[in-house]
N, C-alpha and C. Protein backbone atom coordinates (compact mmCIF):
# COMPACT_ATOMS: atom_id res chain seq x y z
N UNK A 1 27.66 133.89 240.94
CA UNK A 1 28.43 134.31 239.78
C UNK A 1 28.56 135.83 239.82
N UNK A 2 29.75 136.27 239.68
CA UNK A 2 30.01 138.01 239.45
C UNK A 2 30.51 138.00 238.01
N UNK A 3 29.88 139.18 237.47
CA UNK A 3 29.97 139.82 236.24
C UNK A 3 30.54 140.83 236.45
N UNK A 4 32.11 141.25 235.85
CA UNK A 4 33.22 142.73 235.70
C UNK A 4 33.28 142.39 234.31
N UNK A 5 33.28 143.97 233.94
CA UNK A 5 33.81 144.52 232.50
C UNK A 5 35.14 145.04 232.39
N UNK A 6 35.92 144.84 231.88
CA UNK A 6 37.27 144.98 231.69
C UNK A 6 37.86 145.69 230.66
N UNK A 7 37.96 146.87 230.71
CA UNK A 7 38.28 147.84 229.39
C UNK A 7 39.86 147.60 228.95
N UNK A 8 39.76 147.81 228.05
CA UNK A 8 41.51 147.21 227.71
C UNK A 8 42.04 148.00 226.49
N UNK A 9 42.88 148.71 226.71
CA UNK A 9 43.90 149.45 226.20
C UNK A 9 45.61 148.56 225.15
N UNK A 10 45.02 148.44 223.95
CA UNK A 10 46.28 147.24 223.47
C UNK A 10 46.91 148.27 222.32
N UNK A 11 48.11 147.68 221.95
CA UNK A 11 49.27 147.85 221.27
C UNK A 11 48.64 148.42 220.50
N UNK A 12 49.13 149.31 218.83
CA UNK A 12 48.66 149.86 217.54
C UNK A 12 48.63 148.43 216.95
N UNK A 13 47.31 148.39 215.98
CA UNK A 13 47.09 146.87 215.88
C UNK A 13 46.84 146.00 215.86
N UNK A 14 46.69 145.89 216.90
CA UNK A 14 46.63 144.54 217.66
C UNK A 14 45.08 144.24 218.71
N UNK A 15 44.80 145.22 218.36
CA UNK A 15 43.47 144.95 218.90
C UNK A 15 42.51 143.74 218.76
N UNK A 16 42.58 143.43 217.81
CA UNK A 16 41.38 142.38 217.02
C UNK A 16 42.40 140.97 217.34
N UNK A 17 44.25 141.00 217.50
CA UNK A 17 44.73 139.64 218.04
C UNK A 17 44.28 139.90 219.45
N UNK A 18 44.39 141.02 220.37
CA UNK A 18 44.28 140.37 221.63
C UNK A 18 42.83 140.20 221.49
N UNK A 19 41.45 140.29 220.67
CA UNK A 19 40.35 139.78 221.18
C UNK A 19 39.76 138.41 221.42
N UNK A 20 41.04 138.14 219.81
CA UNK A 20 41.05 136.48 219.98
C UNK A 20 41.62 135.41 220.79
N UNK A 21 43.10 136.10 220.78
CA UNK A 21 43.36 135.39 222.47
C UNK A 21 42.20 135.28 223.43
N UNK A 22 41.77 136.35 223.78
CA UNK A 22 40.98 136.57 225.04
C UNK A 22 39.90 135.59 225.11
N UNK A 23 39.54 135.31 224.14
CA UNK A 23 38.33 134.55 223.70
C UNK A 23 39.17 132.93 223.73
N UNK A 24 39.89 132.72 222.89
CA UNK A 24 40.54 131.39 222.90
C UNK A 24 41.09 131.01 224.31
N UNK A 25 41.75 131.88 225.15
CA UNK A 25 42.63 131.18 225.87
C UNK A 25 41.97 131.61 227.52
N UNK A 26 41.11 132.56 227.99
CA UNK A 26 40.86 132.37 228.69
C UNK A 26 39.38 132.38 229.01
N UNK A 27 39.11 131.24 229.87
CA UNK A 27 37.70 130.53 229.70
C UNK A 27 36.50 131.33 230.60
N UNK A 28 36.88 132.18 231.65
CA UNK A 28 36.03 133.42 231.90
C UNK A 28 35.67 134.38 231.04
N UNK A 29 36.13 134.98 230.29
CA UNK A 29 35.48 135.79 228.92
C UNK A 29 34.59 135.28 228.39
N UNK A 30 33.53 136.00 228.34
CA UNK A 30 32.26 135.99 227.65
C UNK A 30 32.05 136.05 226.16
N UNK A 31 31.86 137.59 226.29
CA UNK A 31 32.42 138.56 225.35
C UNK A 31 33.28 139.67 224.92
N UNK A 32 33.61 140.25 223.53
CA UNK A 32 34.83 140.76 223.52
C UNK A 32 33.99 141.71 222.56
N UNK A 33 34.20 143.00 222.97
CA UNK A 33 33.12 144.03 222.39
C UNK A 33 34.22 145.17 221.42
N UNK A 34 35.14 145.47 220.26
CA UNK A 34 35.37 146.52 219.99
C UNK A 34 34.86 147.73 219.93
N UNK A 35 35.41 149.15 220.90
CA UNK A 35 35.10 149.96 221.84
C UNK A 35 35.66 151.32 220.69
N UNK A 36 35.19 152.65 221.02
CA UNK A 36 35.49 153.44 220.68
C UNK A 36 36.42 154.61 222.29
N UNK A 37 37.31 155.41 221.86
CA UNK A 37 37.60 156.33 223.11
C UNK A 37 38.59 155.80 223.38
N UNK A 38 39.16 155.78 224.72
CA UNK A 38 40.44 155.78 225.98
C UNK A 38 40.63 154.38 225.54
N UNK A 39 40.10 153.32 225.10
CA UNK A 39 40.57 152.06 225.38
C UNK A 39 39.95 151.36 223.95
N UNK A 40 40.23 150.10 223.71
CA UNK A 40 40.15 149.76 221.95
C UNK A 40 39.23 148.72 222.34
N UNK A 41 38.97 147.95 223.42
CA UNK A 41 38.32 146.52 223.61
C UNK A 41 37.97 146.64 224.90
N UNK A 42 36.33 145.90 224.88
CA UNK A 42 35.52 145.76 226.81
C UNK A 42 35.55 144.06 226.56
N UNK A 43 35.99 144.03 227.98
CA UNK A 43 35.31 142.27 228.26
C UNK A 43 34.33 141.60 229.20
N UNK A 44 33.65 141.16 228.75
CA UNK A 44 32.69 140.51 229.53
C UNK A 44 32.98 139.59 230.28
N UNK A 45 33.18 139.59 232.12
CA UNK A 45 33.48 137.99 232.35
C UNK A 45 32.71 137.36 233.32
N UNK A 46 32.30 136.38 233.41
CA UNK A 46 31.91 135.99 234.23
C UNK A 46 32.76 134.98 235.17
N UNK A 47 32.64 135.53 236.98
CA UNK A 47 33.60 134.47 237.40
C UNK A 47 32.87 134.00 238.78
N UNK A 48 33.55 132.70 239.01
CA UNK A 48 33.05 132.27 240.19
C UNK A 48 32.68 132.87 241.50
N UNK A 49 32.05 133.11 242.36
CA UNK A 49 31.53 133.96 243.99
C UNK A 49 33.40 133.76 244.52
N UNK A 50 33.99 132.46 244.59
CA UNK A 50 35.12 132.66 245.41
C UNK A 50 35.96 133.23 244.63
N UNK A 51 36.20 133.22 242.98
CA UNK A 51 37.28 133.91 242.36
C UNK A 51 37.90 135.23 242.64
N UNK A 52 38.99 135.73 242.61
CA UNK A 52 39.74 136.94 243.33
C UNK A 52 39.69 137.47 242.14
N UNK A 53 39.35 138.94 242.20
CA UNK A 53 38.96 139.64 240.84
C UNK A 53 40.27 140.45 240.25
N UNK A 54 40.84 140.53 241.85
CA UNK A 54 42.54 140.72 241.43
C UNK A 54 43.30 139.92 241.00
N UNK A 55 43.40 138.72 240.84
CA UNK A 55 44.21 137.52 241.01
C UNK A 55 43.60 137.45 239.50
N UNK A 56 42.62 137.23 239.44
CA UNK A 56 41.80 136.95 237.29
C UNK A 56 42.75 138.14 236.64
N UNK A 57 42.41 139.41 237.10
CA UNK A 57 43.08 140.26 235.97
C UNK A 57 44.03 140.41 235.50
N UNK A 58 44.96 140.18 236.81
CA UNK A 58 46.58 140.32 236.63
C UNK A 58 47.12 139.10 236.26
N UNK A 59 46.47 138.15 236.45
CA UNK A 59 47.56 136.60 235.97
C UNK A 59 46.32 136.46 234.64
N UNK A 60 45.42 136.62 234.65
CA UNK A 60 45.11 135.96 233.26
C UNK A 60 44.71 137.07 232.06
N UNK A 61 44.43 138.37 232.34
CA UNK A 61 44.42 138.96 231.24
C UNK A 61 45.22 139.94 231.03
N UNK A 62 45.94 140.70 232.10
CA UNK A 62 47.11 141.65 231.69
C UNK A 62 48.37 140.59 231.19
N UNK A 63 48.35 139.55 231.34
CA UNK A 63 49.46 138.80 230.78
C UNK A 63 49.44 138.33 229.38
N UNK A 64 48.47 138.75 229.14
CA UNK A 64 48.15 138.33 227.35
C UNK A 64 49.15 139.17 226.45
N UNK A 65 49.28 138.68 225.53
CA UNK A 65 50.26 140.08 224.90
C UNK A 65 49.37 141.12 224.26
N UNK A 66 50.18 141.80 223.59
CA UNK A 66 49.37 143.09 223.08
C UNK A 66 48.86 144.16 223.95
N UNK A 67 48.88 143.73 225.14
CA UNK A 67 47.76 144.54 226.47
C UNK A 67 48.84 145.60 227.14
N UNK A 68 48.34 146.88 226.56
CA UNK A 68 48.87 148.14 227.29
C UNK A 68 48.86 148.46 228.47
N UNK A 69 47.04 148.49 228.85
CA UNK A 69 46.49 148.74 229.93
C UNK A 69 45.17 148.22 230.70
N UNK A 70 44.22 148.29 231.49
CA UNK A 70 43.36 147.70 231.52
C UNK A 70 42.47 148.54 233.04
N UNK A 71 41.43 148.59 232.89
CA UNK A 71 40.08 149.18 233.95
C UNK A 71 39.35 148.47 234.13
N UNK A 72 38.83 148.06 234.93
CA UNK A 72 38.09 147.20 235.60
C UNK A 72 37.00 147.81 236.16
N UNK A 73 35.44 147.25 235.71
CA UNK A 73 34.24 147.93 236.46
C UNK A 73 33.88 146.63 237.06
N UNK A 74 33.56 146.48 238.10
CA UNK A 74 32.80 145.37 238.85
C UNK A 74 31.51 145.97 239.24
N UNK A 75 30.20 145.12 238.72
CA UNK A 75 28.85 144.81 238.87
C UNK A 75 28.49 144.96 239.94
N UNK A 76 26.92 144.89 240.19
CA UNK A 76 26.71 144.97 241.16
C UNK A 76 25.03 144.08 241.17
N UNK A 77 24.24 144.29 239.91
CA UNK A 77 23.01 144.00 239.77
C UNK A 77 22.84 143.92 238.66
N UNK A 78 22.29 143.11 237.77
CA UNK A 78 21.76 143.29 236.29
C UNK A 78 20.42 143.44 236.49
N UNK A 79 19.71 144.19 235.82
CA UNK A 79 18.48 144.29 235.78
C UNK A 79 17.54 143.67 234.19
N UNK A 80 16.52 143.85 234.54
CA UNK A 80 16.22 142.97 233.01
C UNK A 80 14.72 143.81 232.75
């Protein structure tokens, strides 16, 4: 399993609809964190070892509406 955080930059607004989309409609999102700074919302996702981390972002969450922009941190280790 790989864990990326996904910073996301949305419309005036609309922040709090795209969190719910994100949450309702696509089933890799974890969590949906309202953010302060450059971007309004982080996402938590978790995705499969073979999933394409390019292929998740661009077909399933830059296609949501409301979504300006979006940054992507990919994991590496969680520690505990």
């Amino acid at each position: 399993m790989q864990t990326i955080f996904i910073m996301v930059k949305c419309d005036l607004g609309k922040a709090y609809v795209v969190a719910n989309k994100a949450i309702e409609m696509v089933e890799n999102v974890s969590e949906v964190y309202s953010i302060s700074g450059k971007y309004d919302l982080m996402m938590k996702c978790y995705l499969s070892e073979d999933m394409d981390i390019g292929h998740f972002v661009n077909e399933q969450i830059q296609t949501l509406p409301h979504i300006k922009d979006t940054f992507t941190m990919i994991t590496f280790k969680a520690f505990a």
